[in-house]
N, C-alpha and C. Protein backbone atom coordinates (compact mmCIF):
# COMPACT_ATOMS: atom_id res chain seq x y z
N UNK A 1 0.83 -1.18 0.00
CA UNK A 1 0.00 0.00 0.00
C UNK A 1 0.88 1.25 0.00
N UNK A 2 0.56 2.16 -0.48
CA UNK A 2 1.03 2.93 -0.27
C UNK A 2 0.25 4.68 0.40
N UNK A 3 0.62 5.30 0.58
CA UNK A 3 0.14 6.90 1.52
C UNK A 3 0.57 8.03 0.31
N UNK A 4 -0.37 9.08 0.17
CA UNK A 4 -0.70 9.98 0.15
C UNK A 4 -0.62 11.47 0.88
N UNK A 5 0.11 12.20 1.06
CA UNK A 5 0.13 12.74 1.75
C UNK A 5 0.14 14.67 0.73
N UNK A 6 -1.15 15.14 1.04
CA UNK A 6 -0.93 16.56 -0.04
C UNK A 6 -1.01 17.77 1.45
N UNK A 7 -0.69 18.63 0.59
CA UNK A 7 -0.54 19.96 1.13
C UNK A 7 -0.85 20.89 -0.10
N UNK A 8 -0.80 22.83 0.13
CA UNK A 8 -1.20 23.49 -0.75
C UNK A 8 0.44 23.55 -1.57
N UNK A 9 1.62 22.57 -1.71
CA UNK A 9 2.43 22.49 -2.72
C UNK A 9 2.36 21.37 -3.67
N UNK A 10 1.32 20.46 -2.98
CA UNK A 10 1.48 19.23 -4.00
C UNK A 10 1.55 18.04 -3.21
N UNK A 11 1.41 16.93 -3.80
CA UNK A 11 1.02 15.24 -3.48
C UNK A 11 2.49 14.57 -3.05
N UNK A 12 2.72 13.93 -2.09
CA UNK A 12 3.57 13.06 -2.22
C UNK A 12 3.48 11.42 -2.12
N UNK A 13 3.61 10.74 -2.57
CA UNK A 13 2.92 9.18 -2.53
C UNK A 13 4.42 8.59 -1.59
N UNK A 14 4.06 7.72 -0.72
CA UNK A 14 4.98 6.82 0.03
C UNK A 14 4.48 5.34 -0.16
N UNK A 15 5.29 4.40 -0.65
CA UNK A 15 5.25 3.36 -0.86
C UNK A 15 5.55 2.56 0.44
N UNK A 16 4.70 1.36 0.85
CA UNK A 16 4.91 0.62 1.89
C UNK A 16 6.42 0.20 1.71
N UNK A 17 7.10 -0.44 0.85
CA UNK A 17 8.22 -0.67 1.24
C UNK A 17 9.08 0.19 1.77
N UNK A 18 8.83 1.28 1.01
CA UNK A 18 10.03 2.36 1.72
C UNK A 18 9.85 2.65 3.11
N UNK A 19 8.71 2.47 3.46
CA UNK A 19 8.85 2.56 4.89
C UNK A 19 9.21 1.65 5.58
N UNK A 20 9.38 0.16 5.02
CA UNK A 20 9.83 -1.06 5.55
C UNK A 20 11.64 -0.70 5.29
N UNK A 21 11.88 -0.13 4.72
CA UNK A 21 13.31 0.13 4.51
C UNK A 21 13.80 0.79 5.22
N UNK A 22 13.21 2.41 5.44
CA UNK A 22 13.19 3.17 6.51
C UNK A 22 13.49 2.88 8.01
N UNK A 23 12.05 1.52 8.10
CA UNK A 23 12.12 1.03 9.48
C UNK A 23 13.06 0.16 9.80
N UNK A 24 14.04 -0.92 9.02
CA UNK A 24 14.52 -1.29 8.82
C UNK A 24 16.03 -0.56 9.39
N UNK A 25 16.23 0.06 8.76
CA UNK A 25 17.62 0.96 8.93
C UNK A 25 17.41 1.52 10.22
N UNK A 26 16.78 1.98 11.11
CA UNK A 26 16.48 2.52 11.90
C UNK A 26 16.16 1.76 13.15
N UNK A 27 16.50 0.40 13.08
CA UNK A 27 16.77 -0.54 14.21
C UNK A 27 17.99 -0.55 14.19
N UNK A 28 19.22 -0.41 13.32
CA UNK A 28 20.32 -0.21 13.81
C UNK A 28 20.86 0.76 14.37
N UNK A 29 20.06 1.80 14.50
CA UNK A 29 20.80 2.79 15.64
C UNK A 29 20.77 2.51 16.96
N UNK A 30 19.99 1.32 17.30
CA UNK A 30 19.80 0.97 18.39
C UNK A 30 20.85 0.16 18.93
N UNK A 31 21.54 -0.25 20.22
CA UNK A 31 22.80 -1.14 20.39
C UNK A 31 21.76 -2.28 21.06
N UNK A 32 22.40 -3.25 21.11
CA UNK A 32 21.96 -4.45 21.81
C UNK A 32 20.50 -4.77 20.90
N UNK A 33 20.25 -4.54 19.75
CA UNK A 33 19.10 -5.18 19.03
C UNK A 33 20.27 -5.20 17.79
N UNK A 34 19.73 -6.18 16.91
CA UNK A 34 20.09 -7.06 15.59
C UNK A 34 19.26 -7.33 14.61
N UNK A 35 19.56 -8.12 14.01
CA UNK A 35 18.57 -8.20 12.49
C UNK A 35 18.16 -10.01 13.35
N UNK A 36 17.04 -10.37 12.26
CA UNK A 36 16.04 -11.10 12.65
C UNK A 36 16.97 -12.74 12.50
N UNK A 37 16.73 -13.44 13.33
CA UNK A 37 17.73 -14.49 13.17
C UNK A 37 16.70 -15.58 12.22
N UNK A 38 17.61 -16.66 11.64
CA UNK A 38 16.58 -17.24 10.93
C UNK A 38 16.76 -18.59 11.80
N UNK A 39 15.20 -19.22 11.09
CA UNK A 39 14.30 -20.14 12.45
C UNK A 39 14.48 -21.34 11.70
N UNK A 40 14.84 -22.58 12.29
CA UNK A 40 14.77 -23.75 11.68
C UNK A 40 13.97 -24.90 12.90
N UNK A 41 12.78 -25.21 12.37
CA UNK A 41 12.42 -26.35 13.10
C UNK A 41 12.10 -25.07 15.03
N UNK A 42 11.97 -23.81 14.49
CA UNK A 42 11.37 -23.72 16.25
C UNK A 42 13.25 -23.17 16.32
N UNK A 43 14.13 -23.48 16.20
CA UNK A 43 14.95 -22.99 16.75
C UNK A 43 16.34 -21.78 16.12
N UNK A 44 16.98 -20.87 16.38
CA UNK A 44 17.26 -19.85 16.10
C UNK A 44 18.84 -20.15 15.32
N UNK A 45 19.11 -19.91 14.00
CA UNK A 45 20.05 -20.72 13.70
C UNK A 45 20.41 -19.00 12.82
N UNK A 46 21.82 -19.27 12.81
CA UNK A 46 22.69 -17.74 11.92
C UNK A 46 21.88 -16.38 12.75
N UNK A 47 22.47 -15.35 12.14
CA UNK A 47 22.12 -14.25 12.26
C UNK A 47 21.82 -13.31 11.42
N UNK A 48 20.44 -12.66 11.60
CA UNK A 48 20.54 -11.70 10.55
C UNK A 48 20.90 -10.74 10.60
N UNK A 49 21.39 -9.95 9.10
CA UNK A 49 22.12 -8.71 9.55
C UNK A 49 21.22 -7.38 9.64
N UNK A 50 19.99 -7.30 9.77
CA UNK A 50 19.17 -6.22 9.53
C UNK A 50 17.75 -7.23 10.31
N UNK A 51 16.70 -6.10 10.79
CA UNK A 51 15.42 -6.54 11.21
C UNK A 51 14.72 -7.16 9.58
N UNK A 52 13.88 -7.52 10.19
CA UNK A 52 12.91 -7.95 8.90
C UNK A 52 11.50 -6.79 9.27
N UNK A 53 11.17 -5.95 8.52
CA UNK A 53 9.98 -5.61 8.84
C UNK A 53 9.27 -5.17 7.73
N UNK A 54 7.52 -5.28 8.39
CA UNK A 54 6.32 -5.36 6.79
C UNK A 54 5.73 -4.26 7.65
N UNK A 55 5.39 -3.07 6.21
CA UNK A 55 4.42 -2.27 6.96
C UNK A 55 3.38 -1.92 6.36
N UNK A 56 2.21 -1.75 7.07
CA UNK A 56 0.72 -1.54 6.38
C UNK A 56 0.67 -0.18 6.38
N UNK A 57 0.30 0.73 5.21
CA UNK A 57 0.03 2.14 5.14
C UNK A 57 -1.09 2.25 4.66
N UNK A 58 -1.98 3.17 4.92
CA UNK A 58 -3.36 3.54 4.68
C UNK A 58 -3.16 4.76 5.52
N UNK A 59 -3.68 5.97 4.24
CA UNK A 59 -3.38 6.87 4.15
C UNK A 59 -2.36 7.99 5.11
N UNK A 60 -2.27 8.95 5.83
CA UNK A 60 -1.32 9.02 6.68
C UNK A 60 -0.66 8.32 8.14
N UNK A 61 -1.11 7.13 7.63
CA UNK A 61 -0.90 5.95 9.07
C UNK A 61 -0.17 4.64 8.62
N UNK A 62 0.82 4.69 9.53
CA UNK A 62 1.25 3.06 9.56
C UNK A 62 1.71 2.20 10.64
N UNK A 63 1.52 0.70 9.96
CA UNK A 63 1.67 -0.06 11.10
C UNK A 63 2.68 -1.08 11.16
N UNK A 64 3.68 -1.27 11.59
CA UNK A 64 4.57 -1.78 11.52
C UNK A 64 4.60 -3.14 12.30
N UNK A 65 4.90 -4.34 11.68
CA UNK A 65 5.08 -5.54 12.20
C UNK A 65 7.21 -6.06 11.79
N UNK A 66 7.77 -5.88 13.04
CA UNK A 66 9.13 -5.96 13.10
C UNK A 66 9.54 -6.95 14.16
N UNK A 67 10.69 -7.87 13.32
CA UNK A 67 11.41 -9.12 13.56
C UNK A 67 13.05 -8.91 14.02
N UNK A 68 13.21 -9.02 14.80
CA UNK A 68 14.45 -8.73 15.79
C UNK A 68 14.96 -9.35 16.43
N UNK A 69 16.19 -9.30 16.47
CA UNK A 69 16.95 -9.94 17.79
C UNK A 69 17.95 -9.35 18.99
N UNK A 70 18.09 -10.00 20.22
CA UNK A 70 18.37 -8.96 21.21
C UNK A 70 19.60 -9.39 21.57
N UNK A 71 20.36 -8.66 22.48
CA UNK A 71 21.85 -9.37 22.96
C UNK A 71 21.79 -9.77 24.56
N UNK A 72 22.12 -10.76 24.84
CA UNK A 72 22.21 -11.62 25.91
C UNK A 72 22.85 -10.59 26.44
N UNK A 73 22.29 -10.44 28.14
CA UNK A 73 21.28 -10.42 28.97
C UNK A 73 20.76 -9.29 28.68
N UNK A 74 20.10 -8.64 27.82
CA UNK A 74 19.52 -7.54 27.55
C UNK A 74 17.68 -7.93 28.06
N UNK A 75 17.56 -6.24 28.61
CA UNK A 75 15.89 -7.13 29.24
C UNK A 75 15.23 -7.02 27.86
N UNK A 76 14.23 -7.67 27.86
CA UNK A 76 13.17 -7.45 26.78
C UNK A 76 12.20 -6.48 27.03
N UNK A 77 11.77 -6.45 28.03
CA UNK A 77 10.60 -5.40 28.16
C UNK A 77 10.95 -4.14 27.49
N UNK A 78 12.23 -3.41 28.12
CA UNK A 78 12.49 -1.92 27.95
C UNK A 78 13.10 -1.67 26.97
N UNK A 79 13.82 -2.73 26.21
CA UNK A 79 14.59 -3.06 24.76
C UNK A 79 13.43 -3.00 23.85
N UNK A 80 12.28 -3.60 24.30
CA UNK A 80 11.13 -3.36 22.99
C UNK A 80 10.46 -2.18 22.91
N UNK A 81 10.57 -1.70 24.11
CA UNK A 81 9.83 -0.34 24.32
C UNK A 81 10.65 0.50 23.66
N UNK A 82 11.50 0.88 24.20
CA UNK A 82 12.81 1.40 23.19
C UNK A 82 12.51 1.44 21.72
N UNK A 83 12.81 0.61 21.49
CA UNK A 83 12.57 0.30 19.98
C UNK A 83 11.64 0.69 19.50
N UNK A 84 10.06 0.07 19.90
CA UNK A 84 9.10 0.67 19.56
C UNK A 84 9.09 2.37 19.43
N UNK A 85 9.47 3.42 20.45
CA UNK A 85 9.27 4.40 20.38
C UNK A 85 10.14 5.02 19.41
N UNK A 86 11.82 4.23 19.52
CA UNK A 86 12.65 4.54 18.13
C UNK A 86 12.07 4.97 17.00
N UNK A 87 11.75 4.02 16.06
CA UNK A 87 10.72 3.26 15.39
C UNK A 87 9.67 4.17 14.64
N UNK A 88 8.58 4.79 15.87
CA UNK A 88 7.50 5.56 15.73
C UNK A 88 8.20 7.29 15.27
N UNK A 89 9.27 7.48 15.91
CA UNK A 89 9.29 8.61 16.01
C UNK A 89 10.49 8.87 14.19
N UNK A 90 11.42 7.71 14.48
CA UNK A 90 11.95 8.14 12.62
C UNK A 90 11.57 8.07 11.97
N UNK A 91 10.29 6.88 12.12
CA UNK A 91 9.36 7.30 10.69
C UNK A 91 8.66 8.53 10.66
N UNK A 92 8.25 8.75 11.55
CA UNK A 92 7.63 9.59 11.76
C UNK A 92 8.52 11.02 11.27
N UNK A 93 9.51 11.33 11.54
CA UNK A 93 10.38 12.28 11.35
C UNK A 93 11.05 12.28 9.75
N UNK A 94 11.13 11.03 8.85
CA UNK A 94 11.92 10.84 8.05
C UNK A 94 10.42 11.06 6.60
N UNK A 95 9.47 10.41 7.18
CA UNK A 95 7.79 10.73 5.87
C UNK A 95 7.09 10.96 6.71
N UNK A 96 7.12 11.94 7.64
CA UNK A 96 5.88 12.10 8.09
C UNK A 96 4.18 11.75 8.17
N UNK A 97 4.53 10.05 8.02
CA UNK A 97 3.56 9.31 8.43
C UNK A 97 3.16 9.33 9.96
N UNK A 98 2.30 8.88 10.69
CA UNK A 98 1.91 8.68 11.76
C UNK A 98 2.28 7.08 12.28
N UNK A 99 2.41 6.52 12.74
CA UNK A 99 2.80 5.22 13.04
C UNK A 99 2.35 4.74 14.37
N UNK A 100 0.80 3.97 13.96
CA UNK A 100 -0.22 3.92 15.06
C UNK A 100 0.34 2.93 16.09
N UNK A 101 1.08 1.61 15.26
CA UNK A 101 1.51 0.87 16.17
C UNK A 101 2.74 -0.16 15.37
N UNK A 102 3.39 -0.61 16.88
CA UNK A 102 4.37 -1.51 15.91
C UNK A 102 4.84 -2.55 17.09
N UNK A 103 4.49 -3.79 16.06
CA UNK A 103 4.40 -5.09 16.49
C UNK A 103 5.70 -5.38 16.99
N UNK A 104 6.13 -6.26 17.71
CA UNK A 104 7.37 -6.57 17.85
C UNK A 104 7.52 -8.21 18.63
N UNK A 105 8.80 -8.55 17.12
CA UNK A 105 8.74 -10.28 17.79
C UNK A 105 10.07 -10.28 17.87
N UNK A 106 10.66 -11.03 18.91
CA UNK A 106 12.37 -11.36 19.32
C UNK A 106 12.36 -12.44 18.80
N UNK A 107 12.88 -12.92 17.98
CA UNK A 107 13.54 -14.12 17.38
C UNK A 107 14.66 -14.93 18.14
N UNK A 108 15.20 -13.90 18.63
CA UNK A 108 16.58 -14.62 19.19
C UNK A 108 17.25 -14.07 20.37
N UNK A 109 17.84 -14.12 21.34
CA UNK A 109 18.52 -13.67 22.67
C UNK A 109 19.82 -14.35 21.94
N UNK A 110 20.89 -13.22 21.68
CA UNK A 110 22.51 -13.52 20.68
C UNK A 110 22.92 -13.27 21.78
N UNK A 111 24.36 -14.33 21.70
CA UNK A 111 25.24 -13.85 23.19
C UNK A 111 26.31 -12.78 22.61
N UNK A 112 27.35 -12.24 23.10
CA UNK A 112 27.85 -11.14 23.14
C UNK A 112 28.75 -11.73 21.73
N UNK A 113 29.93 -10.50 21.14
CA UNK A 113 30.25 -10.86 20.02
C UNK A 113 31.55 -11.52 20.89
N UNK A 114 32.10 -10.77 22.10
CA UNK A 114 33.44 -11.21 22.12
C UNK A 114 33.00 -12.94 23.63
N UNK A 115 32.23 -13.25 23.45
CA UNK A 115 32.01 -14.16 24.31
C UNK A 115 32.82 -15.71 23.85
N UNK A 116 33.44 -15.97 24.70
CA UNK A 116 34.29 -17.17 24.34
C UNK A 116 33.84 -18.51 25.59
N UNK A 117 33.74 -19.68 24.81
CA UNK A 117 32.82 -20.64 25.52
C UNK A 117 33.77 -21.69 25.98
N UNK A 118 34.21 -22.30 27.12
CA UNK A 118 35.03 -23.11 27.17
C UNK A 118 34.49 -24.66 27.76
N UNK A 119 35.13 -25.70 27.74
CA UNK A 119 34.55 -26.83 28.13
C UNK A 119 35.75 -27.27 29.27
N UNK A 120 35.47 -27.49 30.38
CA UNK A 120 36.76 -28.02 31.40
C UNK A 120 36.19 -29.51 31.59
């Protein structure tokens, strides 16, 4: 779908993807969130390098459904909240869409990059 948005200079059309691109890029300013890990059988296998996200636009509103992953021991509650408000406010700032709500699924709890695992 895409949005509409006129004023007394003229029309601008926003395409749902671009705002999935938008939203997209704009989970990496965040630290301790990641791109969406991929799922095999229920369980969390590689990493992705970017969120995965789909967004519904109808007319100056959108809704964002975004796929993420977090970094071990990061809480979830205030990491999604975070995000979420991230999220609302660059889109919001970057096409001045409205962004009624945005879904959010953790795929994965990643342990740290420099974490080293030993067996005694």
């Amino acid at each position: 779908m895409t949005a509409v948005i006129q004023d007394e200079r003229g029309r601008t059309t926003i395409a749902g993807r671009t705002v999935e691109r938008i939203a997209a890029r704009a989970v990496t300013d965040l630290d301790d969130v990641g791109g969406a890990a991929t799922r095999v059988l229920g369980l969390a296998v590689g990493r992705g390098n970017t969120a995965e996200v789909s967004a519904t636009v109808s007319g100056g509103t959108a809704v964002l459904d975004v796929r993420l992953s977090l970094a071990y021991p990061t809480p979830v509650g205030p990491a999604t909240e975070s995000a979420r408000q991230h999220l609302m406010d660059r889109v919001r700032e970057l096409t001045g869409l409205t962004v009624s709500r945005v879904n959010i699924t953790v795929t994965a709890l990643r342990g740290g990059a420099g974490e080293v695992r030993r067996v005694r």
